[in-house]
PDB file of N, CA and C in Angstrom:
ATOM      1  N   UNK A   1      30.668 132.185 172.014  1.00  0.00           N
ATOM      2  CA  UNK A   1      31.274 131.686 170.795  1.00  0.00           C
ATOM      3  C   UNK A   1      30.451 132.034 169.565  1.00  0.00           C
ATOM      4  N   UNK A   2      29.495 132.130 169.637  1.00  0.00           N
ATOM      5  CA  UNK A   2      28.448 132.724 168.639  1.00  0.00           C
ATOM      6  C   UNK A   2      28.519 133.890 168.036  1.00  0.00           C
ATOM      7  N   UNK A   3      28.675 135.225 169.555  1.00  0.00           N
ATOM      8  CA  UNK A   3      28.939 135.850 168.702  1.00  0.00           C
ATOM      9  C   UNK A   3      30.433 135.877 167.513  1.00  0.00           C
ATOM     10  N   UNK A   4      31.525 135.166 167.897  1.00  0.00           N
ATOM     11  CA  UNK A   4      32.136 135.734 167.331  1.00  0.00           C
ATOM     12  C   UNK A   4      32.022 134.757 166.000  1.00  0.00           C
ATOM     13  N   UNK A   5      31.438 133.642 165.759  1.00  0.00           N
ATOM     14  CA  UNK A   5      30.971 132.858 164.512  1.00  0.00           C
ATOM     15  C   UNK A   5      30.269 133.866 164.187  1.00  0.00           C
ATOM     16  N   UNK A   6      29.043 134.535 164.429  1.00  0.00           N
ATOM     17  CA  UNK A   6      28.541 135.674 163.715  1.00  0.00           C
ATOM     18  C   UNK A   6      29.504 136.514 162.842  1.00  0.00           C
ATOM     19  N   UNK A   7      30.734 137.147 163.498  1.00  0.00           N
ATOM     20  CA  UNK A   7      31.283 138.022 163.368  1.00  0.00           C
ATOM     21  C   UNK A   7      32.082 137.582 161.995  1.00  0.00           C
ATOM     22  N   UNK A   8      32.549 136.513 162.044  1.00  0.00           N
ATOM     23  CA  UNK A   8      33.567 135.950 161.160  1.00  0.00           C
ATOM     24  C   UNK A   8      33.075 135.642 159.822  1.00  0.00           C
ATOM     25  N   UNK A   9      31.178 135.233 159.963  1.00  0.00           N
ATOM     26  CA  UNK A   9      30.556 134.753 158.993  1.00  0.00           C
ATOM     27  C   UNK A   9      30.522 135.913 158.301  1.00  0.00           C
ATOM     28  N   UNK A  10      29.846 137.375 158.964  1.00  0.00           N
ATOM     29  CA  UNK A  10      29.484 138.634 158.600  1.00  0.00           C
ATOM     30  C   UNK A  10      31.033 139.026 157.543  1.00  0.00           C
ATOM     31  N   UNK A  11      32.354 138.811 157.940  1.00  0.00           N
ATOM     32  CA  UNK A  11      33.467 139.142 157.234  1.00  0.00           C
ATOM     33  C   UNK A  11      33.766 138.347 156.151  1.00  0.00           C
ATOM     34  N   UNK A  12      33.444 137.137 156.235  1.00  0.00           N
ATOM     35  CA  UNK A  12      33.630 136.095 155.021  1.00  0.00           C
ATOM     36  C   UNK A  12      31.963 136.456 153.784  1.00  0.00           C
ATOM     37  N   UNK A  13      31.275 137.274 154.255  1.00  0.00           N
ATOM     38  CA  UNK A  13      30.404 137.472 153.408  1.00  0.00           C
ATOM     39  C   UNK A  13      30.819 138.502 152.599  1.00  0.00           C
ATOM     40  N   UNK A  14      31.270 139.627 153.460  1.00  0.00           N
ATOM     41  CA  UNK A  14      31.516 140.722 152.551  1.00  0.00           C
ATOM     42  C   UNK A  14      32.676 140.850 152.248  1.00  0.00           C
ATOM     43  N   UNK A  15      33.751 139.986 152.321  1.00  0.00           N
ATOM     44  CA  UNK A  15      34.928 139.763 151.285  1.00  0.00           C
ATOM     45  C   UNK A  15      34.408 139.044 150.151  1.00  0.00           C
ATOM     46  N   UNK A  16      33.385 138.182 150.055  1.00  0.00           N
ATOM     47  CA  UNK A  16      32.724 137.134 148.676  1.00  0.00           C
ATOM     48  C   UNK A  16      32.491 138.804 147.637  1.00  0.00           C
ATOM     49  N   UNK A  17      31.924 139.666 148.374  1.00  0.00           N
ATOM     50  CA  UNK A  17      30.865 140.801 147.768  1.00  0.00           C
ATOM     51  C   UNK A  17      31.704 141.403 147.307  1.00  0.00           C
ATOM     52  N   UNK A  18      33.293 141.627 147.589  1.00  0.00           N
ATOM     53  CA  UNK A  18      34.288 142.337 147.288  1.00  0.00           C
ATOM     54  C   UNK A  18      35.050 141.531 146.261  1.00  0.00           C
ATOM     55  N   UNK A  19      35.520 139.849 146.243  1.00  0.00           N
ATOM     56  CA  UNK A  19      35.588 139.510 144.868  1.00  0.00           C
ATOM     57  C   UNK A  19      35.159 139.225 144.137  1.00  0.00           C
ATOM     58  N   UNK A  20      33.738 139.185 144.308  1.00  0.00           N
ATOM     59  CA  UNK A  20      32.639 139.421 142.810  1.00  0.00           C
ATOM     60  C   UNK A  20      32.776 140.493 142.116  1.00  0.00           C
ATOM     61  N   UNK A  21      32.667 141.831 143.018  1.00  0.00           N
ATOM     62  CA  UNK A  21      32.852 143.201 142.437  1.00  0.00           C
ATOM     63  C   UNK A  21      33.960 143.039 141.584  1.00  0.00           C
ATOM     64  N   UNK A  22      35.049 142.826 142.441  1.00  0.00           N
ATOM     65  CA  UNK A  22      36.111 142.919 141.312  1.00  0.00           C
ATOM     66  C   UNK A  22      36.241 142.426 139.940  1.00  0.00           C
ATOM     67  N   UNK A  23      35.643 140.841 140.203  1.00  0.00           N
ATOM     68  CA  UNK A  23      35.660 140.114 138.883  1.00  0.00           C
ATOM     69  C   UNK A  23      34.671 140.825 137.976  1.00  0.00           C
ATOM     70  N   UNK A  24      33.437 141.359 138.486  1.00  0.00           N
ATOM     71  CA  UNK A  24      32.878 142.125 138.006  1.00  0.00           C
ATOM     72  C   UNK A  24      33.105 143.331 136.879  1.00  0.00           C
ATOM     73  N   UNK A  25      33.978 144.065 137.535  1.00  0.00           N
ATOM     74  CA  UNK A  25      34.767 145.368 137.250  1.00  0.00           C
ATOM     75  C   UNK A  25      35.442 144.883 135.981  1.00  0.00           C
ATOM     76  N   UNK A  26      36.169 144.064 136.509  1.00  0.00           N
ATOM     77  CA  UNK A  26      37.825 142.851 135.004  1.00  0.00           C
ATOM     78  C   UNK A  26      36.912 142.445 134.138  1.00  0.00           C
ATOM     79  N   UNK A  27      36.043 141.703 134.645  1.00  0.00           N
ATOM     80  CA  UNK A  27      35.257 141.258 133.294  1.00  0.00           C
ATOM     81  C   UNK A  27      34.719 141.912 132.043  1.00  0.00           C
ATOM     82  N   UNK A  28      33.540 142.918 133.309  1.00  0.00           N
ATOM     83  CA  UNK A  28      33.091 144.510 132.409  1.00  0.00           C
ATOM     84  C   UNK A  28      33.960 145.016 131.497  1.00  0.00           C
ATOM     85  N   UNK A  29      35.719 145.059 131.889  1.00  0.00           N
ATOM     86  CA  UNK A  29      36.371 145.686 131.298  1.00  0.00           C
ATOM     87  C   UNK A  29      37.303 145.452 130.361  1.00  0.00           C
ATOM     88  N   UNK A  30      37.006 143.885 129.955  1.00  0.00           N
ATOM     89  CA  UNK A  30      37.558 143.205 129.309  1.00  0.00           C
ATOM     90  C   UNK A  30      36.482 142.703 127.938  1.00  0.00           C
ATOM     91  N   UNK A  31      35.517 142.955 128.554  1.00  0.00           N
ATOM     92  CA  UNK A  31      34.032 142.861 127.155  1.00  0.00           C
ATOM     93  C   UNK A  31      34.222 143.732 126.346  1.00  0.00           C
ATOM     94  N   UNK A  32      34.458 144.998 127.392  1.00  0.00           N
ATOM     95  CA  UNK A  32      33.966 146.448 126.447  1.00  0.00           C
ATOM     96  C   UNK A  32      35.313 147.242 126.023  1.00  0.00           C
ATOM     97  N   UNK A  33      36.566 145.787 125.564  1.00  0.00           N
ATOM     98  CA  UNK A  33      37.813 146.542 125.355  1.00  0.00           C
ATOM     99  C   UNK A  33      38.057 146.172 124.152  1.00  0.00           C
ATOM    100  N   UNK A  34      38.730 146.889 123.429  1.00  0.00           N
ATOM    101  CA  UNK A  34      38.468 146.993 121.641  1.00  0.00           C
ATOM    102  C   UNK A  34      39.713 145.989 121.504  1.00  0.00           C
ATOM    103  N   UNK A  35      40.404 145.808 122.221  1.00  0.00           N
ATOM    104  CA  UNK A  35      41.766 145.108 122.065  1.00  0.00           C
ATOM    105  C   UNK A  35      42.091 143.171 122.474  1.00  0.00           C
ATOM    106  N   UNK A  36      40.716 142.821 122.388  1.00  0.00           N
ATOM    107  CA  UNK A  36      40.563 141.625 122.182  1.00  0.00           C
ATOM    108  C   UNK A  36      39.614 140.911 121.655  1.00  0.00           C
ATOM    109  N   UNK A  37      39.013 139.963 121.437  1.00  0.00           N
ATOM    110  CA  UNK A  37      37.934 139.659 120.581  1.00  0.00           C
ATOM    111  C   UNK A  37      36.734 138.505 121.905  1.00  0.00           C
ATOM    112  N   UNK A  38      36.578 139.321 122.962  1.00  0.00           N
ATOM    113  CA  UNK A  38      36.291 138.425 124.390  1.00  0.00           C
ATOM    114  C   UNK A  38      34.762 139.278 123.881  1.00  0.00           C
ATOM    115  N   UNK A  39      33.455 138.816 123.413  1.00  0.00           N
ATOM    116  CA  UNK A  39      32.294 139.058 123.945  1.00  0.00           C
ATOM    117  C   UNK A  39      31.271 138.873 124.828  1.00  0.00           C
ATOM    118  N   UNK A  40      31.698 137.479 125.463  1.00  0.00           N
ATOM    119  CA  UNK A  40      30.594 136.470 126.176  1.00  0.00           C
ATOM    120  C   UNK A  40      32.005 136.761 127.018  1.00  0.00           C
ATOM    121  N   UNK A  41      31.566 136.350 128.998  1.00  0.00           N
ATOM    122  CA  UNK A  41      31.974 135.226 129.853  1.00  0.00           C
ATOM    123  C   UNK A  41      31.253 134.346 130.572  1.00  0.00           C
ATOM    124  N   UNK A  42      31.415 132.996 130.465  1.00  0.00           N
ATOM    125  CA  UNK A  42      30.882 132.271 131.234  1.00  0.00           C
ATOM    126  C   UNK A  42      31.612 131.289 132.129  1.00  0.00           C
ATOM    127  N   UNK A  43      30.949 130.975 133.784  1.00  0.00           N
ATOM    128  CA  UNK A  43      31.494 130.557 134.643  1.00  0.00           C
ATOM    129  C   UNK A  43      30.597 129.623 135.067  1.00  0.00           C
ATOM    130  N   UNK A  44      31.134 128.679 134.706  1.00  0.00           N
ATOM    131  CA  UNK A  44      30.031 127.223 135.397  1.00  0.00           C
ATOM    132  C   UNK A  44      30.792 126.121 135.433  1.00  0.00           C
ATOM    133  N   UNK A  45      30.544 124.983 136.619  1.00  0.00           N
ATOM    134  CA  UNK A  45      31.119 123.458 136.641  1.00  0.00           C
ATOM    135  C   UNK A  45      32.053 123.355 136.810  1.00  0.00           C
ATOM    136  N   UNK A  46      32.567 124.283 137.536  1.00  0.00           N
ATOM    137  CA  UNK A  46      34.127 124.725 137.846  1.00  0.00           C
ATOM    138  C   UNK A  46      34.749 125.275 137.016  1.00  0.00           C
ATOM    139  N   UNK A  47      34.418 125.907 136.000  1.00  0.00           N
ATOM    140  CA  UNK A  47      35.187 126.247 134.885  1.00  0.00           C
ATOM    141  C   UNK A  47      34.925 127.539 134.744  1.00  0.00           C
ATOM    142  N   UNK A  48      35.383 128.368 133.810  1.00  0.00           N
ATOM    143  CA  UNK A  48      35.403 129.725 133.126  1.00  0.00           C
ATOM    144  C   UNK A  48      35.858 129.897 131.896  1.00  0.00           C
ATOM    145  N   UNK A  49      35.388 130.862 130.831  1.00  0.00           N
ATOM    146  CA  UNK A  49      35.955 130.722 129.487  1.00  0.00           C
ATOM    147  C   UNK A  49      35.248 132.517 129.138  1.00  0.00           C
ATOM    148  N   UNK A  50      35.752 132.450 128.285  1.00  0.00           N
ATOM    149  CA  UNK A  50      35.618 134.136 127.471  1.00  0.00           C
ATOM    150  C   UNK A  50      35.209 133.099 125.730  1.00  0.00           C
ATOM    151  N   UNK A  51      34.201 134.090 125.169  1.00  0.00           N
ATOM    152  CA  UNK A  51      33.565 133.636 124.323  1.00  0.00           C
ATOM    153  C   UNK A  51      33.846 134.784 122.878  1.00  0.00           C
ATOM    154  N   UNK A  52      33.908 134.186 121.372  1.00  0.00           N
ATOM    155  CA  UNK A  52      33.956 135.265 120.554  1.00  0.00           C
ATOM    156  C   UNK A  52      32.786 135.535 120.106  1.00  0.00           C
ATOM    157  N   UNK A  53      32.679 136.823 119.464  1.00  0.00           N
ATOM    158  CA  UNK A  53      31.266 136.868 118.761  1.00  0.00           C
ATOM    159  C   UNK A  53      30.379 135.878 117.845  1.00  0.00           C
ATOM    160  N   UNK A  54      31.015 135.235 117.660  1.00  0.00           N
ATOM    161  CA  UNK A  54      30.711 133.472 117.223  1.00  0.00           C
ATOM    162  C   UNK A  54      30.261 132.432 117.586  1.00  0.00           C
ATOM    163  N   UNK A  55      30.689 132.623 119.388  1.00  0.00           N
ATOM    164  CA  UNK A  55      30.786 131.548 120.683  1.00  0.00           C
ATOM    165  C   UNK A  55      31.768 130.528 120.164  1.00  0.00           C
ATOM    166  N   UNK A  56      32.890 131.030 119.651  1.00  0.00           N
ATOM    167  CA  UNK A  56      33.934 129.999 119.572  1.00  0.00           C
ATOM    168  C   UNK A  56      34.584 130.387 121.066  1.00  0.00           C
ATOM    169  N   UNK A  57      35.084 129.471 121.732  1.00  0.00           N
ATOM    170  CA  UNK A  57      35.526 129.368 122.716  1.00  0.00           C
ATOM    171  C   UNK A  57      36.751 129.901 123.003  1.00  0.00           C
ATOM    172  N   UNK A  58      37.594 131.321 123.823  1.00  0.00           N
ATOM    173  CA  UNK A  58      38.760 131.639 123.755  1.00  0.00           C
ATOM    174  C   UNK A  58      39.664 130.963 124.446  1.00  0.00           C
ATOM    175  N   UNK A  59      41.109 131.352 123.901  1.00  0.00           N
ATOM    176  CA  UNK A  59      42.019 130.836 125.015  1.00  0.00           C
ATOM    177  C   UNK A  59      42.163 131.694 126.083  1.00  0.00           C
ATOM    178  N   UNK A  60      41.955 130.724 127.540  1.00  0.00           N
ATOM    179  CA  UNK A  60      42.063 131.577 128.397  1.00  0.00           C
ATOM    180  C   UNK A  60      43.295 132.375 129.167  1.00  0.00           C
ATOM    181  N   UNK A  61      44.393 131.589 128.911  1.00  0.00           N
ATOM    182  CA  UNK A  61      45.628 132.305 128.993  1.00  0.00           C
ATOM    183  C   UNK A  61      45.720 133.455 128.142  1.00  0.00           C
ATOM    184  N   UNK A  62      45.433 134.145 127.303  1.00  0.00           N
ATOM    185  CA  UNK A  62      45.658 135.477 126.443  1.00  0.00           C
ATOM    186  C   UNK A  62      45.647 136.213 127.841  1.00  0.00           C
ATOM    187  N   UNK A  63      46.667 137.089 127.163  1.00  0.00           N
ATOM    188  CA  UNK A  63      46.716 138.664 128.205  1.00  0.00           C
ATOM    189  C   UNK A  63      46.207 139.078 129.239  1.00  0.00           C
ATOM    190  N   UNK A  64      44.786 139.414 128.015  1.00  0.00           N
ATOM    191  CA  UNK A  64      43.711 139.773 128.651  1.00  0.00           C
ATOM    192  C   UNK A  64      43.349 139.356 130.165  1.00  0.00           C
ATOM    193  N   UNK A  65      43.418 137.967 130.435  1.00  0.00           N
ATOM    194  CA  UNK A  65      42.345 137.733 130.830  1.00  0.00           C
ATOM    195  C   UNK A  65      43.307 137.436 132.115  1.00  0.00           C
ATOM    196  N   UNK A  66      44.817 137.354 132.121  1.00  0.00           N
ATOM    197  CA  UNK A  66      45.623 137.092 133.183  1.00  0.00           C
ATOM    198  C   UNK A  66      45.474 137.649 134.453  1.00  0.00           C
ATOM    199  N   UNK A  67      44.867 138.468 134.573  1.00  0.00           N
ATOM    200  CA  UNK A  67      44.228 139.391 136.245  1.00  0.00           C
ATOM    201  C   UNK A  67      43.326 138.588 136.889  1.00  0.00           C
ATOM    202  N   UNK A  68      42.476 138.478 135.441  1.00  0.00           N
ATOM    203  CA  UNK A  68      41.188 137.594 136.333  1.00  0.00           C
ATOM    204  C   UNK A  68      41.691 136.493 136.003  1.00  0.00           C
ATOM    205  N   UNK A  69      42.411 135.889 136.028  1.00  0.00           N
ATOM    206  CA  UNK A  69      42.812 134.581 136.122  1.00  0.00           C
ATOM    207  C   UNK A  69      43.175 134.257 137.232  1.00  0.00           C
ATOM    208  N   UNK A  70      43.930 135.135 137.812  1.00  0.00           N
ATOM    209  CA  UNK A  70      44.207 135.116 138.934  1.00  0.00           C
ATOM    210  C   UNK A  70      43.618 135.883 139.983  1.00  0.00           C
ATOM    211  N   UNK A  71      42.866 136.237 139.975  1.00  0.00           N
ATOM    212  CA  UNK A  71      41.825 136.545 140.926  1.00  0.00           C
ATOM    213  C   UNK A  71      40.955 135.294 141.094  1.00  0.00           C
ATOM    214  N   UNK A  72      40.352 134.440 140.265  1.00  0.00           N
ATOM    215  CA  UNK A  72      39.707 133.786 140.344  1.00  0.00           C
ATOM    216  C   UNK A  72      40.643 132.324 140.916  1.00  0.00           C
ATOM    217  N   UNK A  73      41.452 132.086 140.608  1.00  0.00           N
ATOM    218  CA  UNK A  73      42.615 130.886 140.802  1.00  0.00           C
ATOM    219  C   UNK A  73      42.959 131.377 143.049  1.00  0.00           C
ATOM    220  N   UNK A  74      43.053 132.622 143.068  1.00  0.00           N
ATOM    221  CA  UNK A  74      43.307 132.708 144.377  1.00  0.00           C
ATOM    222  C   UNK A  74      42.733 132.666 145.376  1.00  0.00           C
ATOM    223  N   UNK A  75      40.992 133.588 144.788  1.00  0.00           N
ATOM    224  CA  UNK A  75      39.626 132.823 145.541  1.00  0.00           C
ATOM    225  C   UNK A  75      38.962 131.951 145.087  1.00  0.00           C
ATOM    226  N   UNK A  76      38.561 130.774 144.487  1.00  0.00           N
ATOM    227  CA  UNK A  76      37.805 130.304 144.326  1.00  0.00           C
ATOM    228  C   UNK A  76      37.803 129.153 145.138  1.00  0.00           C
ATOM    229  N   UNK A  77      38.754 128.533 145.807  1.00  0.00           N
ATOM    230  CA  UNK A  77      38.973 127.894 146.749  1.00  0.00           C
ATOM    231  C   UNK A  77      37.593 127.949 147.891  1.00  0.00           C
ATOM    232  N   UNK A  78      37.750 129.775 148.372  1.00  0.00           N
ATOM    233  CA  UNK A  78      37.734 130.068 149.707  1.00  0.00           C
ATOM    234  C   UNK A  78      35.751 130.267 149.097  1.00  0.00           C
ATOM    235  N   UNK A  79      35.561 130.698 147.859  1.00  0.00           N
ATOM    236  CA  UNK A  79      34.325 130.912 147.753  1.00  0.00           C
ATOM    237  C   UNK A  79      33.706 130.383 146.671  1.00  0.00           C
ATOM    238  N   UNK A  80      34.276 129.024 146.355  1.00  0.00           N
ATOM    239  CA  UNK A  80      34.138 128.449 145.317  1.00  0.00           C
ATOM    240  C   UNK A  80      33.048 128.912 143.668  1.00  0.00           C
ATOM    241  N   UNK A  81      34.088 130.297 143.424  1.00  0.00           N
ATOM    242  CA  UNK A  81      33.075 131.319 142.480  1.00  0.00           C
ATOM    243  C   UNK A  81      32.858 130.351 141.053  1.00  0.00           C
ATOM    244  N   UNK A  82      33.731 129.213 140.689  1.00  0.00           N
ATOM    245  CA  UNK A  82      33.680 128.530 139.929  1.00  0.00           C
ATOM    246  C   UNK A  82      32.331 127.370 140.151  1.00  0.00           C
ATOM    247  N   UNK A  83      31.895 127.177 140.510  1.00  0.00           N
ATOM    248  CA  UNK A  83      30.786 126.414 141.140  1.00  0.00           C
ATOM    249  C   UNK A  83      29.429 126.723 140.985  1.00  0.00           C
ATOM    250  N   UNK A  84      29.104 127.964 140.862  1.00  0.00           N
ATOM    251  CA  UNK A  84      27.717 128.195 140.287  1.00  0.00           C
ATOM    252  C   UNK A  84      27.803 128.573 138.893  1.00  0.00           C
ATOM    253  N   UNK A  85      26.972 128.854 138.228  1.00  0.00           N
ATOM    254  CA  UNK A  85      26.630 129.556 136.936  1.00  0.00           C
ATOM    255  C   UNK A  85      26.493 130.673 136.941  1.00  0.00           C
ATOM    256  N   UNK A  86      27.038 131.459 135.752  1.00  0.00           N
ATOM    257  CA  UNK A  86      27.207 133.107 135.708  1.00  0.00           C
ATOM    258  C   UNK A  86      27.342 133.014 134.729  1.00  0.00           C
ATOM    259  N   UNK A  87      26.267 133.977 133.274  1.00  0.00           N
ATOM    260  CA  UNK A  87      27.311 134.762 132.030  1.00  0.00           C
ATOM    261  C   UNK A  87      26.902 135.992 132.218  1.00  0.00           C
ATOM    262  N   UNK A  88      28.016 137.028 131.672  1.00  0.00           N
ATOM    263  CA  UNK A  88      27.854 138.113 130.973  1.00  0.00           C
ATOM    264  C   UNK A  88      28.321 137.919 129.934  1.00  0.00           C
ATOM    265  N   UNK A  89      27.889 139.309 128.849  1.00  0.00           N
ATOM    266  CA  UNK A  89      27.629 139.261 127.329  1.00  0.00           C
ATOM    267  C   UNK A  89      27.628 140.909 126.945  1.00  0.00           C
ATOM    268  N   UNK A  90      28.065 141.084 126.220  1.00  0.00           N
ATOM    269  CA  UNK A  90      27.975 142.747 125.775  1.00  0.00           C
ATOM    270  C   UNK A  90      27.304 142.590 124.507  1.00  0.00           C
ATOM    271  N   UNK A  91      26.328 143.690 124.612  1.00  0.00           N
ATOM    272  CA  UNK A  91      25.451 143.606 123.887  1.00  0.00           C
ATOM    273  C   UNK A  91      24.898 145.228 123.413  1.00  0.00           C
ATOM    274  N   UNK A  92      25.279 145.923 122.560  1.00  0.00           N
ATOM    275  CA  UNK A  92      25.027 147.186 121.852  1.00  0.00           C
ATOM    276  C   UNK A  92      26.174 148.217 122.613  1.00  0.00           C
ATOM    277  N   UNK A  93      27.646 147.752 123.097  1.00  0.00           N
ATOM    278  CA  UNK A  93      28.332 148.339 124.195  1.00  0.00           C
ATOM    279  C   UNK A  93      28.244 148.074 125.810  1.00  0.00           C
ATOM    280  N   UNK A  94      27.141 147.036 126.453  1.00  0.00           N
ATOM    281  CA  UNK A  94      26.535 147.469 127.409  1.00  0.00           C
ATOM    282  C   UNK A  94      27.041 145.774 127.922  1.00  0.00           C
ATOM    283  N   UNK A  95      27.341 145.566 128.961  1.00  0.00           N
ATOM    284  CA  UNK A  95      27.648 144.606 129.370  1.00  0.00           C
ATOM    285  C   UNK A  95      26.194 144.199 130.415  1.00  0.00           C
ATOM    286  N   UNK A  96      25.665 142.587 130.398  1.00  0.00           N
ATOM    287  CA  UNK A  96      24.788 142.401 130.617  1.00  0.00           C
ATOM    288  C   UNK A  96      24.921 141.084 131.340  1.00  0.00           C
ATOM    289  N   UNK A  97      24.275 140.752 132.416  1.00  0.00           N
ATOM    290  CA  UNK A  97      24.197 139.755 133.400  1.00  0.00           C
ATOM    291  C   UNK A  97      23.140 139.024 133.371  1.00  0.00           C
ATOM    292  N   UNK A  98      23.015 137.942 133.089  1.00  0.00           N
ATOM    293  CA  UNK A  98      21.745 136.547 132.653  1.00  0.00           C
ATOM    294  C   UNK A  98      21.244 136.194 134.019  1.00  0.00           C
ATOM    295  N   UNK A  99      21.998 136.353 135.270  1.00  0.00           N
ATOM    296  CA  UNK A  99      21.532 135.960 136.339  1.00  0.00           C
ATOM    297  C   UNK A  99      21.279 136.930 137.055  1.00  0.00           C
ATOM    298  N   UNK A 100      20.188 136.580 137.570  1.00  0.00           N
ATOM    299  CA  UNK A 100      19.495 137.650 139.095  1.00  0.00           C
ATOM    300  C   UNK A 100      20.675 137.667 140.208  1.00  0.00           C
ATOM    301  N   UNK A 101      20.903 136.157 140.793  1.00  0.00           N
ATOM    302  CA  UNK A 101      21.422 136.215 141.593  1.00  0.00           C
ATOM    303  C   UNK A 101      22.999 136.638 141.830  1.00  0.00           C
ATOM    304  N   UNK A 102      23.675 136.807 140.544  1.00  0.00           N
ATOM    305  CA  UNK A 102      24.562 137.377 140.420  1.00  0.00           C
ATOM    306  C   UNK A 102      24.339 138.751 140.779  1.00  0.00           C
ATOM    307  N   UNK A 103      23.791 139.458 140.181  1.00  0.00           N
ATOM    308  CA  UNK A 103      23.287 141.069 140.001  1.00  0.00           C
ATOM    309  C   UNK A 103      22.929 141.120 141.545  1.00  0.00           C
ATOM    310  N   UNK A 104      22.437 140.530 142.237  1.00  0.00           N
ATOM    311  CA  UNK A 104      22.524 140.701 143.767  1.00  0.00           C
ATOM    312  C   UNK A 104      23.159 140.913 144.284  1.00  0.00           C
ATOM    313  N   UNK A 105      24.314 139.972 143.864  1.00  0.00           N
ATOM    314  CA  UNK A 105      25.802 139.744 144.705  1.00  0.00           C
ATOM    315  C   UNK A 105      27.005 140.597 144.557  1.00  0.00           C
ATOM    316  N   UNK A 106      26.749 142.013 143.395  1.00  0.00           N
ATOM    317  CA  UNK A 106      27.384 142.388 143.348  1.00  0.00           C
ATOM    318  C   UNK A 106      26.841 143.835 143.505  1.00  0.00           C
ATOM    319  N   UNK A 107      25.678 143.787 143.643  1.00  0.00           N
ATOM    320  CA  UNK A 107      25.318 145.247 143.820  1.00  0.00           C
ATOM    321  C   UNK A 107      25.204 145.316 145.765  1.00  0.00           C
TER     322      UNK A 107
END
C-alpha cells in the first residue's frame, strides 16, 4: 500500500508544480501587459488581488484577470494556493518574486 501512497503523493506533487507554473506564466503575463493597469500580485489569507502602480487595490473580476481566476478558483481547493503568501511585482519590465519558496516551486 505504500508503494502506491508513494506513487499518488509523487503525482499530486507535480500537478501543484504544474499549477503554479501556470499561474506563474498568467500572472507574468498580465504584469507585463500594456492593456491593464495590474503592477503588483499578491496572494495571501486566502485571498488574491492585482495591485496599481499606487497599490490601490484592483478589481478582480476585470478581464484580465478571468483565466487566473479560474485557475485559481478550480485548484485551490486541492492545493490550497490561496493559503500561503506570494507577491510578484514588475519592476523596470521584469517581473519579480519576493519569495524564495515560491521561486522553488516553480522552477
Amino acid at each position: 500500500m505504500s508503494i502506491a501512497t508513494n506513487k499518488v503523493d509523487t503525482l499530486l506533487s507535480r500537478a501543484e508544480k504544474i499549477v503554479w507554473m501556470k499561474i506563474n506564466a498568467k500572472v507574468t503575463d498580465i504584469l507585463k501587459s500594456n492593456n491593464n493597469p495590474a503592477k503588483a500580485f499578491v496572494c495571501a489569507m486566502g485571498g488574491w488581488s492585482f495591485y496599481g502602480s499606487e497599490g490601490d487595490n484592483l478589481d478582480p473580476n476585470e478581464n484580465y484577470a478571468e483565466e487566473l481566476a479560474s485557475l485559481i478558483e478550480k485548484y485551490d481547493g486541492a492545493f490550497k494556493l490561496t493559503g500561503a503568501g506570494f507577491h510578484w511585482k514588475l519592476i523596470d519590465r521584469k517581473v519579480i518574486h519576493d519569495c524564495d519558496w515560491l521561486i522553488g516551486k516553480i522552477t
